[in-house]
Protein backbone atom coordinates (compact mmCIF):
# COMPACT_ATOMS: atom_id res chain seq x y z
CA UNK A 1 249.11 59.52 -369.04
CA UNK A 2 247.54 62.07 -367.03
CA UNK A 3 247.71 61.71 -362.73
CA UNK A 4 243.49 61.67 -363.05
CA UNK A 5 243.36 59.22 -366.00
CA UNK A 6 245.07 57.15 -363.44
CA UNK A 7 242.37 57.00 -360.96
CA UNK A 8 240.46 54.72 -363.32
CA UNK A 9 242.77 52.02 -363.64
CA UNK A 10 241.98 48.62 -363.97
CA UNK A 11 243.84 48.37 -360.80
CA UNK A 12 241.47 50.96 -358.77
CA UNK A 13 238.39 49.65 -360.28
CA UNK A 14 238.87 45.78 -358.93
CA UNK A 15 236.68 45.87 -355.62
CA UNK A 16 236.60 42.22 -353.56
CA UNK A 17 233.66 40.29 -354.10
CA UNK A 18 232.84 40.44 -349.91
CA UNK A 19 233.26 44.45 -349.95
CA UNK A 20 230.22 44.00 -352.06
CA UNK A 21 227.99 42.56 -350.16
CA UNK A 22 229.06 44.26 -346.40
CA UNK A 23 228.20 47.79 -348.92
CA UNK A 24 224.89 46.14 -350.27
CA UNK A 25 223.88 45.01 -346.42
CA UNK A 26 224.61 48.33 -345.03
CA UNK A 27 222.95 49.98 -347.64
CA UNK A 28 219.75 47.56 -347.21
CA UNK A 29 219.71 47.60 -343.36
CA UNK A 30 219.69 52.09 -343.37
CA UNK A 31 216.97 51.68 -345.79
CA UNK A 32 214.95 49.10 -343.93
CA UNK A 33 215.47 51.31 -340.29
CA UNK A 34 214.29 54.79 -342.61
CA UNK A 35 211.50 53.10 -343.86
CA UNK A 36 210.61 51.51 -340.90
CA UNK A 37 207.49 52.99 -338.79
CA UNK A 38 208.15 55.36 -335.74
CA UNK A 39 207.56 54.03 -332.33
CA UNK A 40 204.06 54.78 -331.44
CA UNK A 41 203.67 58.02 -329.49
CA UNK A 42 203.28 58.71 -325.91
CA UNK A 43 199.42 58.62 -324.63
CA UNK A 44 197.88 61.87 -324.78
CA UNK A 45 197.06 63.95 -321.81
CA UNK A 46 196.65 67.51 -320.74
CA UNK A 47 199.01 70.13 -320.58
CA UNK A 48 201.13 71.17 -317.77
CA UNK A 49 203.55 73.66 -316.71
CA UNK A 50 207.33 74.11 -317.08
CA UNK A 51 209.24 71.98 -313.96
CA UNK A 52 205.66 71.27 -311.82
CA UNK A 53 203.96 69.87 -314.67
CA UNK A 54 200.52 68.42 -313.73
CA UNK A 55 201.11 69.08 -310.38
CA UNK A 56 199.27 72.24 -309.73
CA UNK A 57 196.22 70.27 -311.12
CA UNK A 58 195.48 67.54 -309.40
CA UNK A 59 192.54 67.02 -306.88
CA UNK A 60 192.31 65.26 -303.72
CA UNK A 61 190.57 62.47 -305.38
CA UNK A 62 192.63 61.41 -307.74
CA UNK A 63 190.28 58.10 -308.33
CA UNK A 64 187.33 60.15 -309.63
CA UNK A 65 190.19 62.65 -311.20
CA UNK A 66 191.66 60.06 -313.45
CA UNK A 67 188.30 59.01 -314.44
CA UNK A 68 186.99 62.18 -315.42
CA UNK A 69 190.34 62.58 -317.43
CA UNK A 70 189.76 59.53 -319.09
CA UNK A 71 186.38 60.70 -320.31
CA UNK A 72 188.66 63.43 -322.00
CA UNK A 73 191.57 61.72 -323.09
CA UNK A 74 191.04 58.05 -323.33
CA UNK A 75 191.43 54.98 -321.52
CA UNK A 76 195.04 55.30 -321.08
CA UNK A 77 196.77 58.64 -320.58
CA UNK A 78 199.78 60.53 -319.29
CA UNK A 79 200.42 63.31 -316.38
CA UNK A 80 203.71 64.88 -315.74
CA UNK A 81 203.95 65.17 -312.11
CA UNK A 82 206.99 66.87 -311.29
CA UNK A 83 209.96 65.39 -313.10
CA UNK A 84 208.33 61.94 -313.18
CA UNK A 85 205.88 61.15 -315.91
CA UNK A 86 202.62 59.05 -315.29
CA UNK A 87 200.51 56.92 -317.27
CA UNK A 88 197.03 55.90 -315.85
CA UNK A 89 195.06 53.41 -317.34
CA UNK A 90 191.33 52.45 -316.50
CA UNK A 91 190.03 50.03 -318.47
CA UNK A 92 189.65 45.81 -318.00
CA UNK A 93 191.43 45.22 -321.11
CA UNK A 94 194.41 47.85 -320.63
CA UNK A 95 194.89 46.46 -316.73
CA UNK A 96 195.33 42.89 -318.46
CA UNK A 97 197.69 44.05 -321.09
CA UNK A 98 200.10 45.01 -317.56
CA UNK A 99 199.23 42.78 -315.58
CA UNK A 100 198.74 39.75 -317.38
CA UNK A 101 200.52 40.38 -320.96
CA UNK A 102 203.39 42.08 -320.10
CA UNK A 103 203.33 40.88 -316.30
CA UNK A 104 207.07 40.47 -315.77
CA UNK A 105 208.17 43.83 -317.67
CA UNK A 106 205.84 45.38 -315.12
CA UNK A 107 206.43 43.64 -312.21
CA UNK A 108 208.44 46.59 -309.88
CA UNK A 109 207.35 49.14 -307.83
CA UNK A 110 207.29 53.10 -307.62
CA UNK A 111 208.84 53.07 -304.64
CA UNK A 112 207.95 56.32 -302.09
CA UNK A 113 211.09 57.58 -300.18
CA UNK A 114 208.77 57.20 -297.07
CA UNK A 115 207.97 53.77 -297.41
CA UNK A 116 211.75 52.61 -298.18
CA UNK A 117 212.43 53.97 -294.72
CA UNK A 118 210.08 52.21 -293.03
CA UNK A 119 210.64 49.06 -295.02
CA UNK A 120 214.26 48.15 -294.39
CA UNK A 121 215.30 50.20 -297.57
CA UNK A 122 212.46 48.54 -299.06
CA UNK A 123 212.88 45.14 -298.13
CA UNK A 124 209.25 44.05 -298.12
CA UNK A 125 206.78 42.08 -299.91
CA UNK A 126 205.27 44.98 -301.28
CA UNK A 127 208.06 47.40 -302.84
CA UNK A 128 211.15 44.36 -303.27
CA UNK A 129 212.22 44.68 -306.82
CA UNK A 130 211.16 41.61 -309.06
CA UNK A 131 213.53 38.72 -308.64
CA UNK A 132 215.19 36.04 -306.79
CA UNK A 133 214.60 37.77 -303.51
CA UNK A 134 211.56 38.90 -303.91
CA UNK A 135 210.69 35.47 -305.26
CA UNK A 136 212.20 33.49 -302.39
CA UNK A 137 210.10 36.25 -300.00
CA UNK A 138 206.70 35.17 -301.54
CA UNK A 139 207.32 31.73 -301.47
CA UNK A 140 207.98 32.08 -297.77
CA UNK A 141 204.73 33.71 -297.32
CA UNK A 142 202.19 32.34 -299.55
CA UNK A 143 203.44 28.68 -299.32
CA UNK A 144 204.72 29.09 -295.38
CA UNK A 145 203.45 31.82 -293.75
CA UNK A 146 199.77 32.12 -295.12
CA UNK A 147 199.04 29.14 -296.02
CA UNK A 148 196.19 27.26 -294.41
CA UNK A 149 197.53 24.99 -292.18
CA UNK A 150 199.05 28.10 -290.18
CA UNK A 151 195.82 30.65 -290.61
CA UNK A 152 193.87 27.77 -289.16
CA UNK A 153 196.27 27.20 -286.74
CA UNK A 154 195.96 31.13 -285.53
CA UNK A 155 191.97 31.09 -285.60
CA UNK A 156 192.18 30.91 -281.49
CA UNK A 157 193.81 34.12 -281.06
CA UNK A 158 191.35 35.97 -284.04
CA UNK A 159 188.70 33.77 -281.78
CA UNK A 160 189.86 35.69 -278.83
CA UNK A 161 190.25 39.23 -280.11
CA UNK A 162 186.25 39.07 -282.28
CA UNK A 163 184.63 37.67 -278.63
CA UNK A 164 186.09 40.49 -276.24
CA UNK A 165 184.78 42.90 -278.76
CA UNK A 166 181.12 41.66 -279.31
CA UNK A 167 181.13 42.01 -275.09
CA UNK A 168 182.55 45.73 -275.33
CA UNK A 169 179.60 46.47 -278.09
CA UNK A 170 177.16 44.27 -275.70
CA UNK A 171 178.23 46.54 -272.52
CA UNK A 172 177.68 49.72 -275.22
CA UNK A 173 174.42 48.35 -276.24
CA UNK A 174 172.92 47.94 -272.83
CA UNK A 175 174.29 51.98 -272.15
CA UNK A 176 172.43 52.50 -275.22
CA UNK A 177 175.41 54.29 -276.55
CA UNK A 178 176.46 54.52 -280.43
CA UNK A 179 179.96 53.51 -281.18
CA UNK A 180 181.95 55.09 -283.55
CA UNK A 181 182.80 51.87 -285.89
CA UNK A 182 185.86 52.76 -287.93
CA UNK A 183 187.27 53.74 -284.56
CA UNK A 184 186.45 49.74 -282.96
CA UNK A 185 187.31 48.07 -286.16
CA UNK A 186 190.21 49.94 -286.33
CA UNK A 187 191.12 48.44 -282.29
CA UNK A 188 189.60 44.71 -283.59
CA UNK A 189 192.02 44.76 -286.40
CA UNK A 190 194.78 45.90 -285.09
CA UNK A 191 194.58 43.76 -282.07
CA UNK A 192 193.77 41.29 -283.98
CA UNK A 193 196.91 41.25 -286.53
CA UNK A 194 199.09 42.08 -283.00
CA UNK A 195 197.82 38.93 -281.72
CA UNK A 196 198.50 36.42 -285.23
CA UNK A 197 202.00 38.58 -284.82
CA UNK A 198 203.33 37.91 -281.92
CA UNK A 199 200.30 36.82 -279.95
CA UNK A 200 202.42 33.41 -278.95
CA UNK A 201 205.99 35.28 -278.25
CA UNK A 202 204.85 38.01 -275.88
CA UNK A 203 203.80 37.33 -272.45
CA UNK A 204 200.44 37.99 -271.75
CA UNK A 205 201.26 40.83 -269.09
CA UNK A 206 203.12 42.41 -271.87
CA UNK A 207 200.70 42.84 -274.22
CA UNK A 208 198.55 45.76 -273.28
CA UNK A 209 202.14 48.01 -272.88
CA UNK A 210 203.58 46.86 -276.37
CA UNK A 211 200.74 46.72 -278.05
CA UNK A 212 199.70 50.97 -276.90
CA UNK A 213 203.14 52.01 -277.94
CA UNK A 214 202.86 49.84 -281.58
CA UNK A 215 199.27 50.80 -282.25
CA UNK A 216 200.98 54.70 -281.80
CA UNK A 217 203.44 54.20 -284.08
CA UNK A 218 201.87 52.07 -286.62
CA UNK A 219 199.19 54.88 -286.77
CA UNK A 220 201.64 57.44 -287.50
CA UNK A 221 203.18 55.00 -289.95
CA UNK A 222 200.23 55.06 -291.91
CA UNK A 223 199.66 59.08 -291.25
CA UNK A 224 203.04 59.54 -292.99
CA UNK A 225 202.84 57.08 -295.86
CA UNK A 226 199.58 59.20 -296.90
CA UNK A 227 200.75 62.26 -296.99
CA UNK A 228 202.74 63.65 -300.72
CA UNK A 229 205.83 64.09 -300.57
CA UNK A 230 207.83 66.85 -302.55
CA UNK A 231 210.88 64.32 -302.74
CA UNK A 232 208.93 62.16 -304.98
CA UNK A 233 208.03 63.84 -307.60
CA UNK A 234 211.48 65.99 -307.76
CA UNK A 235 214.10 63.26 -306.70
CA UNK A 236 216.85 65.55 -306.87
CA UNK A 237 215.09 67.28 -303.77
CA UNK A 238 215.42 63.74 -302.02
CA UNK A 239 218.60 64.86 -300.11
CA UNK A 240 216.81 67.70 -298.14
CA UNK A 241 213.55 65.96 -297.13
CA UNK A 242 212.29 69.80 -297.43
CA UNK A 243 208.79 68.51 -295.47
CA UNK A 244 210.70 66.19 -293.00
CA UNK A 245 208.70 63.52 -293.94
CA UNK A 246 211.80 60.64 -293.90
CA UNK A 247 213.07 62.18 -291.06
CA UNK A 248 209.78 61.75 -289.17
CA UNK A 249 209.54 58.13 -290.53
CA UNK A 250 212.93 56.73 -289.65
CA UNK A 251 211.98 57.73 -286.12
CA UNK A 252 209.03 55.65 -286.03
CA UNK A 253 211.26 53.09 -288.06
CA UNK A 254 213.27 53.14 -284.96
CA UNK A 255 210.33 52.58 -282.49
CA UNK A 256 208.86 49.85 -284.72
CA UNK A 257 212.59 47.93 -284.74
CA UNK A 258 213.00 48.36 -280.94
CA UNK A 259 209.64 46.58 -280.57
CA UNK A 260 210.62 43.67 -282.93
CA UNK A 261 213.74 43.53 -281.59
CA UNK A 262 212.01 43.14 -278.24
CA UNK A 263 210.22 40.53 -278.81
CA UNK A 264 212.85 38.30 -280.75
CA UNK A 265 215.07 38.45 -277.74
CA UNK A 266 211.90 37.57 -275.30
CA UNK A 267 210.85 34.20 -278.15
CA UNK A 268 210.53 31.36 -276.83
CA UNK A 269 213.05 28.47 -278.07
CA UNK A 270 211.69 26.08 -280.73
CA UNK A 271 212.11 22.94 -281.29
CA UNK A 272 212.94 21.26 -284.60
CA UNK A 273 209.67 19.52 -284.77
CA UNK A 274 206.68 20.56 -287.01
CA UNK A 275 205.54 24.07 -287.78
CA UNK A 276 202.17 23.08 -285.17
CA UNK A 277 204.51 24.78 -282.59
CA UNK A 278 204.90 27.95 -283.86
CA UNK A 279 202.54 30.01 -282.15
CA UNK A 280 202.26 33.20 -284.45
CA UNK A 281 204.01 34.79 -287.38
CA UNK A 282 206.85 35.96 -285.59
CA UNK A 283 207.95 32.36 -284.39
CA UNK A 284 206.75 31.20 -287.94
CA UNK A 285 208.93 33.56 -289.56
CA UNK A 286 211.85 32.53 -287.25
CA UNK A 287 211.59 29.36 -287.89
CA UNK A 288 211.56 29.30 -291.09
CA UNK A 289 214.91 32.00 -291.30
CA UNK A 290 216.64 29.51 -289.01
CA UNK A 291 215.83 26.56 -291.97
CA UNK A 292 216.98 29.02 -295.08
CA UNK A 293 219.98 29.60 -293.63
CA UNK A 294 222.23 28.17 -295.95
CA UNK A 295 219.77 29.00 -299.14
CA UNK A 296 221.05 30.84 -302.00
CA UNK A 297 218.56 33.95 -300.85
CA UNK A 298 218.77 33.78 -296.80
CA UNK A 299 216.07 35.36 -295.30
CA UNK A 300 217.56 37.91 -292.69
CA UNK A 301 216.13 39.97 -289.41
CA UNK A 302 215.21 42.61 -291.82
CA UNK A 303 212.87 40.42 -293.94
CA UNK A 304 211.83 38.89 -291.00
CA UNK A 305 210.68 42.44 -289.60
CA UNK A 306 209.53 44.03 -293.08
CA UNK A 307 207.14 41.44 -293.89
CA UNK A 308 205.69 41.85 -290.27
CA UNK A 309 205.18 45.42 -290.76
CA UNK A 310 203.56 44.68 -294.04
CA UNK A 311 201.28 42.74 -292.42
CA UNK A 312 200.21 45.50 -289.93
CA UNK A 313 200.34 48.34 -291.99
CA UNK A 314 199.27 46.47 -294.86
CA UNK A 315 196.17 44.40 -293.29
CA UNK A 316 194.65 46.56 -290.30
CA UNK A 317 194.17 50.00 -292.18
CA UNK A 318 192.68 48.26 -295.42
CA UNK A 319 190.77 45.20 -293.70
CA UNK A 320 188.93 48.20 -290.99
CA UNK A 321 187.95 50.02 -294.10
CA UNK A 322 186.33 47.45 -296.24
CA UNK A 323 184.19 46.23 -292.85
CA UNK A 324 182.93 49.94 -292.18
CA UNK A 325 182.06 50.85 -295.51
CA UNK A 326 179.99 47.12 -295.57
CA UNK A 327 178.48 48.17 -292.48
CA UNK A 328 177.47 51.81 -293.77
CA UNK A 329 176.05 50.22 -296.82
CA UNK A 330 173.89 47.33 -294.90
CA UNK A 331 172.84 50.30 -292.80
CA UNK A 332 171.42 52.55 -295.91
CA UNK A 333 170.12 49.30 -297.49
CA UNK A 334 168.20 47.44 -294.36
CA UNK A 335 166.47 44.82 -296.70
CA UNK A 336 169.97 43.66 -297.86
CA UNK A 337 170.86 43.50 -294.17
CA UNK A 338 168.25 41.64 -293.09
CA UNK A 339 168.67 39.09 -296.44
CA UNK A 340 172.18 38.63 -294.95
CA UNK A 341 171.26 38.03 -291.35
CA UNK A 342 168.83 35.60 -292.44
CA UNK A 343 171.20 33.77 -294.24
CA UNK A 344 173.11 34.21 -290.57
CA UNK A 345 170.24 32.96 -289.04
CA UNK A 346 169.40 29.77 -291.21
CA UNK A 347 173.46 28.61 -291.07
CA UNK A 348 174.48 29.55 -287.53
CA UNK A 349 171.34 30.34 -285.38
CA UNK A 350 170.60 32.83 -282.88
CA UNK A 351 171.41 30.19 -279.99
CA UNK A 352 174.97 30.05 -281.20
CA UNK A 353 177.70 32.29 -282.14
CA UNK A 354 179.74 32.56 -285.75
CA UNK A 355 182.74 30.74 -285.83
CA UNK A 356 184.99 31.03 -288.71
CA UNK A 357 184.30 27.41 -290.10
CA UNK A 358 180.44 28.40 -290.85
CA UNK A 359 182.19 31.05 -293.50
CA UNK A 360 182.34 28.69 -296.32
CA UNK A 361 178.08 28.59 -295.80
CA UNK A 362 177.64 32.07 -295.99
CA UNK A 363 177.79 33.03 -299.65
CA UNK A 364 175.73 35.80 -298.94
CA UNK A 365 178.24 37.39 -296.55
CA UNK A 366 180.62 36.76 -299.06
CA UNK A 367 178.59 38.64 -302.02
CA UNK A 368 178.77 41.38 -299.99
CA UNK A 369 182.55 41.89 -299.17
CA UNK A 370 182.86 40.86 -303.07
CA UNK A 371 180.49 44.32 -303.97
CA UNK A 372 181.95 46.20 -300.96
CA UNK A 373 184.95 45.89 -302.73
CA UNK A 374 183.73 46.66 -305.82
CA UNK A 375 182.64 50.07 -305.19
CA UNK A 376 185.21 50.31 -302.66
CA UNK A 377 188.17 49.12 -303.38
CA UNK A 378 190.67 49.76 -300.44
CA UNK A 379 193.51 50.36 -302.52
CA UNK A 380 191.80 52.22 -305.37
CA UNK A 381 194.98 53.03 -308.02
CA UNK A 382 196.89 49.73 -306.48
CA UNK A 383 200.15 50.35 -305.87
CA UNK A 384 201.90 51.72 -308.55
CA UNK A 385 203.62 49.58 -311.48
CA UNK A 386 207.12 50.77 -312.84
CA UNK A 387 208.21 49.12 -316.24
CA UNK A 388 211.24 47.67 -316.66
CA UNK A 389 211.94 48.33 -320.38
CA UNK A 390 209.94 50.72 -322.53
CA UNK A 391 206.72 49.09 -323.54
CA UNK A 392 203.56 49.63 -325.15
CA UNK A 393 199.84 49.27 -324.09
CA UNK A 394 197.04 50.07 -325.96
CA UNK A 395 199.10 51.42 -329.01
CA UNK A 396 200.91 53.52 -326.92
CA UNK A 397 204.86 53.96 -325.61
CA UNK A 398 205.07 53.83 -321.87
CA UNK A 399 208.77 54.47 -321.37
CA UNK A 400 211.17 52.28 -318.85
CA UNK A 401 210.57 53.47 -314.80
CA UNK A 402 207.15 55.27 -315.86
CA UNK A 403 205.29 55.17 -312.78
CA UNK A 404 201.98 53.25 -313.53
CA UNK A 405 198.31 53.76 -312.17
CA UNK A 406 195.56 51.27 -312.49
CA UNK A 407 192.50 52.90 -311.93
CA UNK A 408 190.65 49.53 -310.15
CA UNK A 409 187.88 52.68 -308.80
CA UNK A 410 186.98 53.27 -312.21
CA UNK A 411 187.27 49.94 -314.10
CA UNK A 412 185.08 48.40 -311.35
CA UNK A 413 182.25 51.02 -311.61
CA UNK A 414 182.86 51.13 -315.46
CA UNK A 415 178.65 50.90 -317.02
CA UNK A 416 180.06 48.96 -319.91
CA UNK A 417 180.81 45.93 -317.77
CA UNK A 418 178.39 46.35 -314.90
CA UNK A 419 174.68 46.90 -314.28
CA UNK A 420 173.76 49.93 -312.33
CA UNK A 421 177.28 49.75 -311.63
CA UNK A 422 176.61 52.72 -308.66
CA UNK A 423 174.24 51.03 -306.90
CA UNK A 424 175.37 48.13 -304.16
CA UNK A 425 173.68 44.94 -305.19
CA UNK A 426 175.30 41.66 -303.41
CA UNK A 427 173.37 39.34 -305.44
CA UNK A 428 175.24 40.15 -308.91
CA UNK A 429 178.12 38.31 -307.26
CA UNK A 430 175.62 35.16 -306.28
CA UNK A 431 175.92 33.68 -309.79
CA UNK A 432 178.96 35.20 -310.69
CA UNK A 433 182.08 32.64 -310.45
CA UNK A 434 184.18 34.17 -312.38
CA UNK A 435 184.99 37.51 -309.81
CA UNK A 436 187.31 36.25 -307.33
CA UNK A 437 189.79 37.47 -305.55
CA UNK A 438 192.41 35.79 -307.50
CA UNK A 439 192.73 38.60 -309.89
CA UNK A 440 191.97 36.70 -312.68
CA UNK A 441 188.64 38.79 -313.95
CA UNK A 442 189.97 41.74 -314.63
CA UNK A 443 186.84 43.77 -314.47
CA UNK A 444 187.13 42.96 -310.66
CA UNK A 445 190.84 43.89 -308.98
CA UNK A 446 189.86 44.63 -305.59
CA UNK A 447 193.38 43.16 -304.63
CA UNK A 448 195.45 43.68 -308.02
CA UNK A 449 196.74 40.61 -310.21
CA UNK A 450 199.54 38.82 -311.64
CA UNK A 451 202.91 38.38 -309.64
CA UNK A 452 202.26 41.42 -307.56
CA UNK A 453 199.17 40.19 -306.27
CA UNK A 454 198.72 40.93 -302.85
CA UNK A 455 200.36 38.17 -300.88
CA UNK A 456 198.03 38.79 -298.04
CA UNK A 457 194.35 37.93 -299.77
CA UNK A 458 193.86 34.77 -297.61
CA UNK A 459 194.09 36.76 -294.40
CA UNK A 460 191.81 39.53 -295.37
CA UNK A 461 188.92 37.18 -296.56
CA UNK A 462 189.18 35.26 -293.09
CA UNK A 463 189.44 38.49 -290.72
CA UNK A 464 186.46 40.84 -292.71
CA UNK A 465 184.01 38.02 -293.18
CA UNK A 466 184.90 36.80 -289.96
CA UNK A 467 184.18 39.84 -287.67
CA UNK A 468 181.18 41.24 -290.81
CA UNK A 469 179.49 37.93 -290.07
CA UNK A 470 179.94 38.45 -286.41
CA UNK A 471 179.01 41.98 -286.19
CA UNK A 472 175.29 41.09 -288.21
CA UNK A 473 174.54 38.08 -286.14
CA UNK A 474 175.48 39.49 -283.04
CA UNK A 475 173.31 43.11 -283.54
CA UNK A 476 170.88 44.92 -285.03
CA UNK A 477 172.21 48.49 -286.22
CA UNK A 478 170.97 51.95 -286.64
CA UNK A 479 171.71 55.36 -286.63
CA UNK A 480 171.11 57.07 -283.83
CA UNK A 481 169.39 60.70 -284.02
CA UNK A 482 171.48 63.44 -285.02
CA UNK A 483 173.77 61.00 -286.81
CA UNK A 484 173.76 61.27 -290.59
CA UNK A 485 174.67 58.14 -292.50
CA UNK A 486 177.19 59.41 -295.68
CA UNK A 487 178.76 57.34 -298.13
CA UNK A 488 180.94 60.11 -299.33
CA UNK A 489 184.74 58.37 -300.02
CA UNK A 490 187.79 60.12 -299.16
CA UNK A 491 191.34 59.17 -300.89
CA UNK A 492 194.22 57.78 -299.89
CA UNK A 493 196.53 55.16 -299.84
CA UNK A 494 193.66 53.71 -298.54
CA UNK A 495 189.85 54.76 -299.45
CA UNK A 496 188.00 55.57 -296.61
CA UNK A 497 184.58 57.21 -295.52
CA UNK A 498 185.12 60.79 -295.58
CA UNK A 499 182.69 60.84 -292.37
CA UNK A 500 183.08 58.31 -290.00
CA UNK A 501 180.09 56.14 -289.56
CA UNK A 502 178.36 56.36 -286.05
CA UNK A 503 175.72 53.93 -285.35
CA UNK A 504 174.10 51.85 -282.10
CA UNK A 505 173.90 48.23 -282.11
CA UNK A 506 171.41 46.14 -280.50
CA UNK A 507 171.72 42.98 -279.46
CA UNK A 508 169.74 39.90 -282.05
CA UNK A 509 170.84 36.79 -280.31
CA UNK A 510 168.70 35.02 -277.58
CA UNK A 511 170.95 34.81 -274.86
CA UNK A 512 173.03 37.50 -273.69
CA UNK A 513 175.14 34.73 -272.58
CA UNK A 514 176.37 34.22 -275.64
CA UNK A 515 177.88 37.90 -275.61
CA UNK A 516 180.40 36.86 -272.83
């Protein structure tokens, strides 16, 4: 018998009964994954350039940018900036697939090199990767820090800071001199967050000397976090800051941990009774580290201090904004002002003065932060979302650590969902239950959704209806000749009036002894 005759062999032909099958499943699982569909494609977008991409392309307002891009491409679409690629999206439904849908997957942050410096290494609220930290950090703020019992237990020092500036605009008023209101609201707020912050731990004498070296550096803080950094869209540049950006920020990092550090060491000692004591965030905050000491997530010095600069950073810049552009819009519309003093009038009276417990009888006043923030939304791409795994939203693949944009600037002026959607109307929010500030409309995301919510919502609806309400009851305002009133937005981090909005007040209450 030949060699080859031997090949077939009853002995080489028997194959085991299980070799059979493992061969059939292999051969049926290659021709399920062949026949299987593709993942969907990336969204589409415009063309860029080798290495700078989209760079080269962009304009200063990105808000109005993305929209007119979306006009082009769709409602969801892709830039590469630099070596990072970026998906924008800028419609309700699209924002709801992230942030509601696929809330978890999307739950961490794009994280700029200049705000992990000033953050601790990005120890905050706002840029803390999703998860037991971060989750034990929001707990201690929504549930401890900002919950009611302490915001109403800080009203006297808000109180405090609204009164002695109604007497500096009553003292401008009777100079008949216009104030330049970004510039004051910019003081109130600050001051005003300073106060809630440590307005209990350092000594009155203190105050005027920390708080003009803090209101320096948390205004070059927010100088720095606006500007673009190089580093950011070319990591691999990170290591020589080329613009000196981090350099410049870990400086002020420095000041800001001096001053913290200052006024732990001057805190008065607590007792161990109820959180009543606690006389501002600072002791709050203390209080509460001293209690989680022996949790499985401690809270440390440097939470303690990130979540305070949050709160500065975070809440004056934003909360000055959405009062001036109010006030510019009452200004240009003088019927809507005067339906909102009215309202003032009929609640409060001109024989008293607004305190924060008449809020919850002002809808009015309320309609109108709700469209303020509408057209202006003070964060107007939110801050950025970064998927955790590869995803897809609207039919699209948005890989893992995509840096995501929700265009709230567009979705909230979108015609499809609202009326004359450029023109500032209060009254569409009179009726209107469903827009919130809970993020659960998500045709209206003045202050984003989901788990990344902003953390600080209850503090911004008590400080800008506060000091609005106060500022309408207390004055009359106008523009004084050779002003010109301009709505004209500028971009940022934060949205603000390109021009700065000038105007004189005049005093509307009977008794200018209720200005002292």
């Amino acid at each position: 018998m030949s060699p080859i005759s031997n090949l077939f062999t009853d002995n080489t032909m028997k194959v085991p009964p299980y070799a059979v099958l493992v061969l059939t499943a292999i051969i049926t699982v290659l021709w399920l994954l062949l026949k299987r569909s593709p993942q969907p494609p990336l969204p589409p977008g415009p063309r860029g350039l080798p290495i700078v991409g989209n760079l080269p392309f962009l304009k200063p307002d990105l808000h109005t940018y993305f929209r007119d891009l979306a006009q082009e491409y769709g409602p969801i679409f892709k830039l590469h900036l630099g070596s990072k690629l970026t998906v924008v999206v800028n419609t309700p439904s699209l924002a709801r697939e992230i942030l509601k849908e696929q809330d978890i997957n999307f739950s961490n942050r794009d994280v700029p090199l200049t705000a992990r410096a000033i953050t601790y290494g990005g120890l905050d609220l706002v840029f803390l990767p999703y998860g037991a930290e971060w989750r034990m950090l929001r707990k201690v703020c929504v549930l401890k820090l900002l919950n009611r019992k302490t915001l109403d237990s800080l009203y006297g020092l808000r109180r405090k800071e609204i009164r002695k500036r109604t007497r500096y605009l009553y003292d401008k008023s009777q100079e008949e001199s216009a104030v330049n209101v970004g510039d004051q609201m910019f003081l109130t707020m600050m001051n005003l967050t300073m106060n809630m912050v440590w307005g209990g731990s350092v000594k009155a004498e203190d105050m005027e000397s920390v708080g003009t070296e803090f209101k320096g550096v948390c205004s070059e803080i927010i100088r720095l976090l606006s500007l673009p950094n190089v580093s950011d869209f070319f990591p691999w540049l990170a290591r020589f800051d080329l613009q000196g950006l981090v350099k410049r920020m870990r400086v002020c990092a420095q000041e800001l941990d001096a001053i913290f550090d200052g006024a732990i060491e001057k805190m008065p000692k607590l007792g161990s009774k109820d959180d009543g004591e606690c006389k501002d965030f600072l002791q709050q905050l203390m209080k509460l580290r001293d209690q989680e000491v022996d949790s499985e997530v401690p809270i440390t010095f440097n939470h303690v201090k990130a979540v305070l600069t949050d709160m500065v950073v975070g809440g004056t810049d934003t909360s000055t904004s959405t009062i001036e552009f109010a006030m510019a819009e009452l200004i240009k519309n003088p019927e809507l002002m005067k339906r909102a003093q009215q309202e003032l009038d009929e609640v409060v009276g001109k024989e008293n003065i607004v305190e924060e417990s008449d809020i919850s009888r002002l809808p009015y006043i309320l309609a109108v932060m709700k469209e303020t923030l509408r057209l202006h939304p003070t964060v107007p791409l939110l801050v950025p979302h970064r998927p955790a795994e590869t995803a897809v939203v609207g039919g699209y693949t948005v890989p893992k650590d995509t840096k995501v944009f929700i265009n709230v600037w567009s979705i909230q002026r979108d015609p499809n969902v609202w009326e004359n959607p450029n023109e500032f109307r209060p009254e569409r929010f009179l009726d209107n239950k469903s827009c919130d500030f809970t993020g659960t409309d998500y045709c209206f995301l003045p202050f984003g959704s989901g788990r990344r919510i902003c953390a600080g919502v209850a503090l911004a609806e008590r400080m800008v209806l506060y000091t609005l309400a106060t500022l309408l009851h207390s004055f009359n305002w106008k523009i004084p000749e050779g002003h010109v009133l301009d709505l004209e937005e500028k971009f940022g981090i934060v949205l603000k009036l390109k021009k700065t909005l000038v105007a004189l007040p005049v005093p509307r209450l009977s008794d200018s002894n209720l200005y002292l």
